[in-house]
C-alpha atoms as a PDB file:
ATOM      1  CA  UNK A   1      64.453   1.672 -23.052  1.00  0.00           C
ATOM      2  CA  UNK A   2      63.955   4.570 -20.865  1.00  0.00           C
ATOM      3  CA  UNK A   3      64.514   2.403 -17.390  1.00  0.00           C
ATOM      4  CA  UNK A   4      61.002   2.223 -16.059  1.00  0.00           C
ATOM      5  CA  UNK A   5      58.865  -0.581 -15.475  1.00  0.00           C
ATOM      6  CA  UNK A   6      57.290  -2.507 -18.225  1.00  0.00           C
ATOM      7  CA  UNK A   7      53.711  -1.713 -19.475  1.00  0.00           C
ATOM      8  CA  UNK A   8      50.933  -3.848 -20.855  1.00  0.00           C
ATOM      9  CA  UNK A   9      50.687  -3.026 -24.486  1.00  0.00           C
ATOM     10  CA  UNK A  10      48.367  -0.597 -25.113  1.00  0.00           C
ATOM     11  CA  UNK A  11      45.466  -1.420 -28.016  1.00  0.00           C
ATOM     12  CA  UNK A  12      44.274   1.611 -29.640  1.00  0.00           C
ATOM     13  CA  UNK A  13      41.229   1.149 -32.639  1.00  0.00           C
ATOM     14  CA  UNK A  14      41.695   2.700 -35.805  1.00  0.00           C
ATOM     15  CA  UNK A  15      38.363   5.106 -35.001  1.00  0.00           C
ATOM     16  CA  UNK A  16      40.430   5.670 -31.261  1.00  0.00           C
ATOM     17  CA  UNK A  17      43.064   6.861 -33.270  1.00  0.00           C
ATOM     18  CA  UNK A  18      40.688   9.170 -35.760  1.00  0.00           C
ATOM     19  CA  UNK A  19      39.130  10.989 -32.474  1.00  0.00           C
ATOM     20  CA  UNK A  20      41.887  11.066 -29.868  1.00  0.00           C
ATOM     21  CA  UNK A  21      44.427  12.930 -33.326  1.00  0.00           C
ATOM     22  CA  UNK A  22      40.615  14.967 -34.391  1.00  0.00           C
ATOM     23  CA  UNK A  23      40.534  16.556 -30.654  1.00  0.00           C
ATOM     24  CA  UNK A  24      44.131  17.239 -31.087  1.00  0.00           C
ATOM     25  CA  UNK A  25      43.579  19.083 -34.418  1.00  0.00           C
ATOM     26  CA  UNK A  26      40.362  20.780 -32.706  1.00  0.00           C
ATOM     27  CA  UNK A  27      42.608  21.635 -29.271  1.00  0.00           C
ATOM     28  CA  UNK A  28      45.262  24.210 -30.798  1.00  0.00           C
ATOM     29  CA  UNK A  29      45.964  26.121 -33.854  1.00  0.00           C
ATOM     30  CA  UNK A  30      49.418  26.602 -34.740  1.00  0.00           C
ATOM     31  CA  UNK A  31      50.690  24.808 -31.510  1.00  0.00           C
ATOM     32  CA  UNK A  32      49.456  21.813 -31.099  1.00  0.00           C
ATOM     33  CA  UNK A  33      51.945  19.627 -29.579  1.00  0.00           C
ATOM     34  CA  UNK A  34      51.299  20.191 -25.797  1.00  0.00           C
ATOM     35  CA  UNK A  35      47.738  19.156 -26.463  1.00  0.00           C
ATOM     36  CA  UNK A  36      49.248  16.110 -28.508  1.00  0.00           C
ATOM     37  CA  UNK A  37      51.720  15.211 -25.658  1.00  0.00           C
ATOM     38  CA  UNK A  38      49.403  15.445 -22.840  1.00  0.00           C
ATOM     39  CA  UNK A  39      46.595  13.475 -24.878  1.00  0.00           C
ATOM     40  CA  UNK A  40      49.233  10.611 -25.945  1.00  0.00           C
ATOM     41  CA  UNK A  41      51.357  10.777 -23.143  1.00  0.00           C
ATOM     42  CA  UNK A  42      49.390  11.743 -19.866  1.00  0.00           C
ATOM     43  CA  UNK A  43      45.322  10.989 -20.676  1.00  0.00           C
ATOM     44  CA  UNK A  44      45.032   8.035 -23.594  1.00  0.00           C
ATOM     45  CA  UNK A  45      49.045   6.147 -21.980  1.00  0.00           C
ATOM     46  CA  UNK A  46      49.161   5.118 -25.674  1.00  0.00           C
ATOM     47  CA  UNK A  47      52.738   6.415 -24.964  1.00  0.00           C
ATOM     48  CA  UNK A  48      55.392   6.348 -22.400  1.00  0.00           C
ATOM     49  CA  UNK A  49      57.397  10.092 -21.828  1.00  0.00           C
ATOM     50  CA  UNK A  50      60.349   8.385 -23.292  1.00  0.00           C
ATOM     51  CA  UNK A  51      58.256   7.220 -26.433  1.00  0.00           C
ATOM     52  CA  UNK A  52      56.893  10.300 -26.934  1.00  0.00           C
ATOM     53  CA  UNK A  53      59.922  12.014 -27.090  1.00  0.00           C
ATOM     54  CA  UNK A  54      61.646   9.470 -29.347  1.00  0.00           C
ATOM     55  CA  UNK A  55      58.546   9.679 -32.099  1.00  0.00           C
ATOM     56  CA  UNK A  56      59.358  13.495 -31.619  1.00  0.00           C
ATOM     57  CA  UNK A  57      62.662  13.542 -32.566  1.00  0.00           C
ATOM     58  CA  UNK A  58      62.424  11.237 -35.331  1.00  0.00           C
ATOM     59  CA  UNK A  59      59.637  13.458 -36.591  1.00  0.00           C
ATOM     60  CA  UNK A  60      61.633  16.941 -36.239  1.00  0.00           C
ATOM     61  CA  UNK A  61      64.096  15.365 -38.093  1.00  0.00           C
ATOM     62  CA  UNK A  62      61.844  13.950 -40.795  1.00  0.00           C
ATOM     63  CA  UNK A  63      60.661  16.836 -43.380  1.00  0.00           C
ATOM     64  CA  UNK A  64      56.892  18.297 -42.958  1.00  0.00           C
ATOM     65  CA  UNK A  65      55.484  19.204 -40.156  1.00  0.00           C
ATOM     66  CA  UNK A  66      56.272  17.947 -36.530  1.00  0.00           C
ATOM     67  CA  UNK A  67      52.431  17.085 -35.337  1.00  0.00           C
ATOM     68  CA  UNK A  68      51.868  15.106 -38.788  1.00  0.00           C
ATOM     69  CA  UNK A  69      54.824  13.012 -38.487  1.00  0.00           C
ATOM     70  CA  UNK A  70      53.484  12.242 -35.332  1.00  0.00           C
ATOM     71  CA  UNK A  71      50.198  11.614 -35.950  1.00  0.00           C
ATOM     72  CA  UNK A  72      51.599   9.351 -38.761  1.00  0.00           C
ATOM     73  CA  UNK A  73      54.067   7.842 -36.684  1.00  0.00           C
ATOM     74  CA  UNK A  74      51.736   6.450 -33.742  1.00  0.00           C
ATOM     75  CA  UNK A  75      49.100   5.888 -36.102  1.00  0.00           C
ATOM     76  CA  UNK A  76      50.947   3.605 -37.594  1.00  0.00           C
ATOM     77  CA  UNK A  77      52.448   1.791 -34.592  1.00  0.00           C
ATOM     78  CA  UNK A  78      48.933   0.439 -33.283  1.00  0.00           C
ATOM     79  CA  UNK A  79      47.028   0.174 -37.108  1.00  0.00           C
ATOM     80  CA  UNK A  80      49.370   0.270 -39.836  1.00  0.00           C
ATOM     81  CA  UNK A  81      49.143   2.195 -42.601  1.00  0.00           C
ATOM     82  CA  UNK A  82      45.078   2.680 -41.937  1.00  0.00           C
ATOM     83  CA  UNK A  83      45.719   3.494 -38.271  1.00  0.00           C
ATOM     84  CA  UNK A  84      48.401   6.079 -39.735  1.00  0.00           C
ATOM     85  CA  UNK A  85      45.951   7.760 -42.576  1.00  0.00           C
ATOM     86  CA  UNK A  86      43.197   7.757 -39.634  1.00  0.00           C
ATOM     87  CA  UNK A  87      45.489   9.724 -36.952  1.00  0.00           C
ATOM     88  CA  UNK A  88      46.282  12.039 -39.849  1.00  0.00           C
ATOM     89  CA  UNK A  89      42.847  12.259 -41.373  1.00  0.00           C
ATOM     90  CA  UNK A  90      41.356  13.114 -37.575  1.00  0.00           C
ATOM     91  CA  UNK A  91      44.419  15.743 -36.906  1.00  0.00           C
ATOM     92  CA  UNK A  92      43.855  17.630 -40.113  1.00  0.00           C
ATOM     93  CA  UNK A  93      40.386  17.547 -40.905  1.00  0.00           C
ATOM     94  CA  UNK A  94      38.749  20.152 -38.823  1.00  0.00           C
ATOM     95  CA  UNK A  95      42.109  22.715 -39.225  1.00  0.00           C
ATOM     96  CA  UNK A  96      41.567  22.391 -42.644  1.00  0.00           C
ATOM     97  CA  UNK A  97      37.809  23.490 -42.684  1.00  0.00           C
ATOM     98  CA  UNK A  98      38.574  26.372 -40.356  1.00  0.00           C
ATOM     99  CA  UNK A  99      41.817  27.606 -42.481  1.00  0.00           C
ATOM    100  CA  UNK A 100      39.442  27.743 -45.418  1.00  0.00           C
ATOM    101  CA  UNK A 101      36.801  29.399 -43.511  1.00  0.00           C
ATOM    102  CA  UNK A 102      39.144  31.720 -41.763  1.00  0.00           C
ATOM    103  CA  UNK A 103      40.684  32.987 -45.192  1.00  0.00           C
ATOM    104  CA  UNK A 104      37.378  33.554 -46.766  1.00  0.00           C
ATOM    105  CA  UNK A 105      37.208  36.094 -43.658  1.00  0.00           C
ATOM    106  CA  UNK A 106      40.333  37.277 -43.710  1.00  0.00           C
ATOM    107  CA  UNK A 107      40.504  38.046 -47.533  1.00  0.00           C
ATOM    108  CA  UNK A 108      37.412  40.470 -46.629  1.00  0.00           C
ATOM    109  CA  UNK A 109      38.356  42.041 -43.848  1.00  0.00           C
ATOM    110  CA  UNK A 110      42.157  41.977 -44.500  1.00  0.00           C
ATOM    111  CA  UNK A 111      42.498  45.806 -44.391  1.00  0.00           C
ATOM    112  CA  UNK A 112      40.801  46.366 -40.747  1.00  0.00           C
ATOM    113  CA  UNK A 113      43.274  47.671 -38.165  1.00  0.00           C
ATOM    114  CA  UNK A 114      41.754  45.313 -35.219  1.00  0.00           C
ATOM    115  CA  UNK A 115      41.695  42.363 -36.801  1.00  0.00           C
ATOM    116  CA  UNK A 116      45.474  42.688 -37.854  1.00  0.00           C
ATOM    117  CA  UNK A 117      45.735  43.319 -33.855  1.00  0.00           C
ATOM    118  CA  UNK A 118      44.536  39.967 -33.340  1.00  0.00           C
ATOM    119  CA  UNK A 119      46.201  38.101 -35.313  1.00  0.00           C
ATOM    120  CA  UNK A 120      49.653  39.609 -33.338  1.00  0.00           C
ATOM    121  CA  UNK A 121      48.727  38.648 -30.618  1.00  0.00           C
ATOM    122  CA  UNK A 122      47.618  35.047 -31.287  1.00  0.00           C
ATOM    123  CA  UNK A 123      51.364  34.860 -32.874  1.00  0.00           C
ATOM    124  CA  UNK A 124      52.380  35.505 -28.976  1.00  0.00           C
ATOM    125  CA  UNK A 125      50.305  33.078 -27.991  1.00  0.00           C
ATOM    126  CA  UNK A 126      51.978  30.181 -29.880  1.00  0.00           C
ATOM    127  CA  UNK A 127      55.494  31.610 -29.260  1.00  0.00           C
ATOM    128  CA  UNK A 128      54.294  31.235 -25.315  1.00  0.00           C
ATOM    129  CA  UNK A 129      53.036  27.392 -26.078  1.00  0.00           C
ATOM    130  CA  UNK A 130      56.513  26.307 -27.745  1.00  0.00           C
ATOM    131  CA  UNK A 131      58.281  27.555 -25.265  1.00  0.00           C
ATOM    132  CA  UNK A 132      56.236  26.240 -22.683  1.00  0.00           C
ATOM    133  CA  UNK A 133      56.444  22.280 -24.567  1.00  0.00           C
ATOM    134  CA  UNK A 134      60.261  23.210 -24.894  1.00  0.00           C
ATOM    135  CA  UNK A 135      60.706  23.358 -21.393  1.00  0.00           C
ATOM    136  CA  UNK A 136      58.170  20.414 -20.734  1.00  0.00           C
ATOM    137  CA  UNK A 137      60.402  18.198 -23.178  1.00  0.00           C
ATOM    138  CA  UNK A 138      63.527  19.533 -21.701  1.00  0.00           C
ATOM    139  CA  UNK A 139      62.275  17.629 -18.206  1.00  0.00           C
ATOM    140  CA  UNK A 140      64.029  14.097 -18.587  1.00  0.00           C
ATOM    141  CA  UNK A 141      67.094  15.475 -20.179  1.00  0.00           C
ATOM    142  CA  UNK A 142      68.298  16.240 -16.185  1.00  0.00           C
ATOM    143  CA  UNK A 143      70.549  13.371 -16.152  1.00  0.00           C
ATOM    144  CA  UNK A 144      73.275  13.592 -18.679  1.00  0.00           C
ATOM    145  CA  UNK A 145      75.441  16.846 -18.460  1.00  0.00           C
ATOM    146  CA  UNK A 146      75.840  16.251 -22.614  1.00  0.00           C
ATOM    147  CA  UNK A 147      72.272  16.375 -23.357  1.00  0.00           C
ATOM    148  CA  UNK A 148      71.865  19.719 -21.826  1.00  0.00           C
ATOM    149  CA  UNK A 149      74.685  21.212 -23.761  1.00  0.00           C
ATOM    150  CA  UNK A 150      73.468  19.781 -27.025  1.00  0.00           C
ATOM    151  CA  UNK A 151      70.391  21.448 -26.382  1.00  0.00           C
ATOM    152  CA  UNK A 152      72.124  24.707 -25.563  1.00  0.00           C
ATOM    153  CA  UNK A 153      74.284  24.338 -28.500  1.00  0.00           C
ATOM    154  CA  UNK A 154      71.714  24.058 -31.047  1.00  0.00           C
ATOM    155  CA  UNK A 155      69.270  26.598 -29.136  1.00  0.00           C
ATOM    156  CA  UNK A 156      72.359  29.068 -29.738  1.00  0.00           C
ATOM    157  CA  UNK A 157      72.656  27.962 -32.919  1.00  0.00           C
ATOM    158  CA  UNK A 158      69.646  28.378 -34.434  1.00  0.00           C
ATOM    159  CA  UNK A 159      68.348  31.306 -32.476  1.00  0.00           C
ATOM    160  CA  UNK A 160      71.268  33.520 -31.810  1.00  0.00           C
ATOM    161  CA  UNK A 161      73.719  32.770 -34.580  1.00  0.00           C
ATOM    162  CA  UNK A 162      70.587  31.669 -37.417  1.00  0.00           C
ATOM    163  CA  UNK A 163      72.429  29.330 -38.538  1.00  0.00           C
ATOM    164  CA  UNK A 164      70.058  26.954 -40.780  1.00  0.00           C
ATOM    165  CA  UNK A 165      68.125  23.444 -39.307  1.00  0.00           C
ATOM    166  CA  UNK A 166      70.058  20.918 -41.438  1.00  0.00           C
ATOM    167  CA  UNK A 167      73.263  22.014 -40.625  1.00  0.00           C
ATOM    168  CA  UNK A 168      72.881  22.234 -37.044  1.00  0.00           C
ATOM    169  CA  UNK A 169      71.239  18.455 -37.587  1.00  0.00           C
ATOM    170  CA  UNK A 170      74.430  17.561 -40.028  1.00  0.00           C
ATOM    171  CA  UNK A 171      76.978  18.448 -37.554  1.00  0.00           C
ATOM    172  CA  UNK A 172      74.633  17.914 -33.850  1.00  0.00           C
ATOM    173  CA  UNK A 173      73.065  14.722 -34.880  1.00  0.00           C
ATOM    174  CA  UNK A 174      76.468  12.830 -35.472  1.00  0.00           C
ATOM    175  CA  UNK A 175      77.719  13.554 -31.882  1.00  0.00           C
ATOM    176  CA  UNK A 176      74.626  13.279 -30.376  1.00  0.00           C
ATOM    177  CA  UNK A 177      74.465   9.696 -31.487  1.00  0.00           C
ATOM    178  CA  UNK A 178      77.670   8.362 -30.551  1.00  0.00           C
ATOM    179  CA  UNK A 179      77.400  10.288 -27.282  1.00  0.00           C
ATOM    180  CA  UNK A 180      74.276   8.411 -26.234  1.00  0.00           C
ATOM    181  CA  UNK A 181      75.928   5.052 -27.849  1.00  0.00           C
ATOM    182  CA  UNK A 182      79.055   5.276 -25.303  1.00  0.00           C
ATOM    183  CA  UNK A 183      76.329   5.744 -22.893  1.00  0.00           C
ATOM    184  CA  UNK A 184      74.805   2.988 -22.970  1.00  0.00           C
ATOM    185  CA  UNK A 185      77.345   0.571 -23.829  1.00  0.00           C
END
């Protein structure tokens, strides 16, 4: 697929999959996909670079959130359906305990000038981590002059012109495809 050498398959437990996506879910909040890549990709090898980034762009195209449609996408490639409702249990249990604890807190101590503060700055936190896994992802598209353009395109597109997701999928997707099928054939 992506040129490099063939690997053994990889065997990954239906528990494996519960921790490795819980420590994800525990690693980040709001931004979790470097911790997801670098688990999947670089410490567990359940995925290849290539792999990664194909389950990632089928799950940015799929609706809901990126990291679940991950989550449910490898899940699902070692276990099944229970491997893919145990990588999505693990990712979203502990989040889900903190966001309730967290609002509790926040609906009491809403109006304090520091704690509004905070939260600011964690948003510039998680702008900093996408754009750091945007530029970590952007690695193997060196090669191909096209992909690099695409990417520019849309980046335009969606950031400096705001023109909505689905249409820059509608009309990018299409050539994207058949540019990468000419490629290879």
């Amino acid at each position: 697929m992506d040129g490099s050498p063939a690997r053994s398959p990889v065997m990954v437990s239906t528990p494996g999959l519960f921790i490795g996506f819980l420590k994800i879910g525990l690693s980040g909040f709001g931004g979790v996909m470097p911790f997801a890549r670098r688990m999947i990709v670089e410490q567990e090898c359940w995925l290849s670079e290539a792999e990664f980034l194909d389950v990632l762009s089928l799950s940015q195209f799929l609706p809901g959130p990126n990291i679940v449609n991950v989550s449910i996408i490898v899940g699902r490639r070692f276990r099944g359906a229970k491997g893919a409702a145990a990588a999505a249990s693990g990712l979203l249990l502990m989040p889900l305990v903190i966001v309730l604890a967290l609002a509790a807190l926040y609906a009491q101590f809403s109006q304090v000038e520091a704690l509004r503060g905070a939260c600011r700055g964690v948003c510039a936190s998680a702008s900093g981590l996408i754009a750091a896994t945007a530029l970590k992802l952007a690695r193997p598209l060196k090669g191909p002059a096209w992909q690099i353009a695409i990417s520019a395109v849309v980046f335009a597109g969606i950031a400096v012109l705001r023109i909505p997701l689905v249409w820059m999928l509608a009309g990018l997707c299409p050539v994207s495809i058949a540019l990468a099928s000419r490629r290879r054939a």
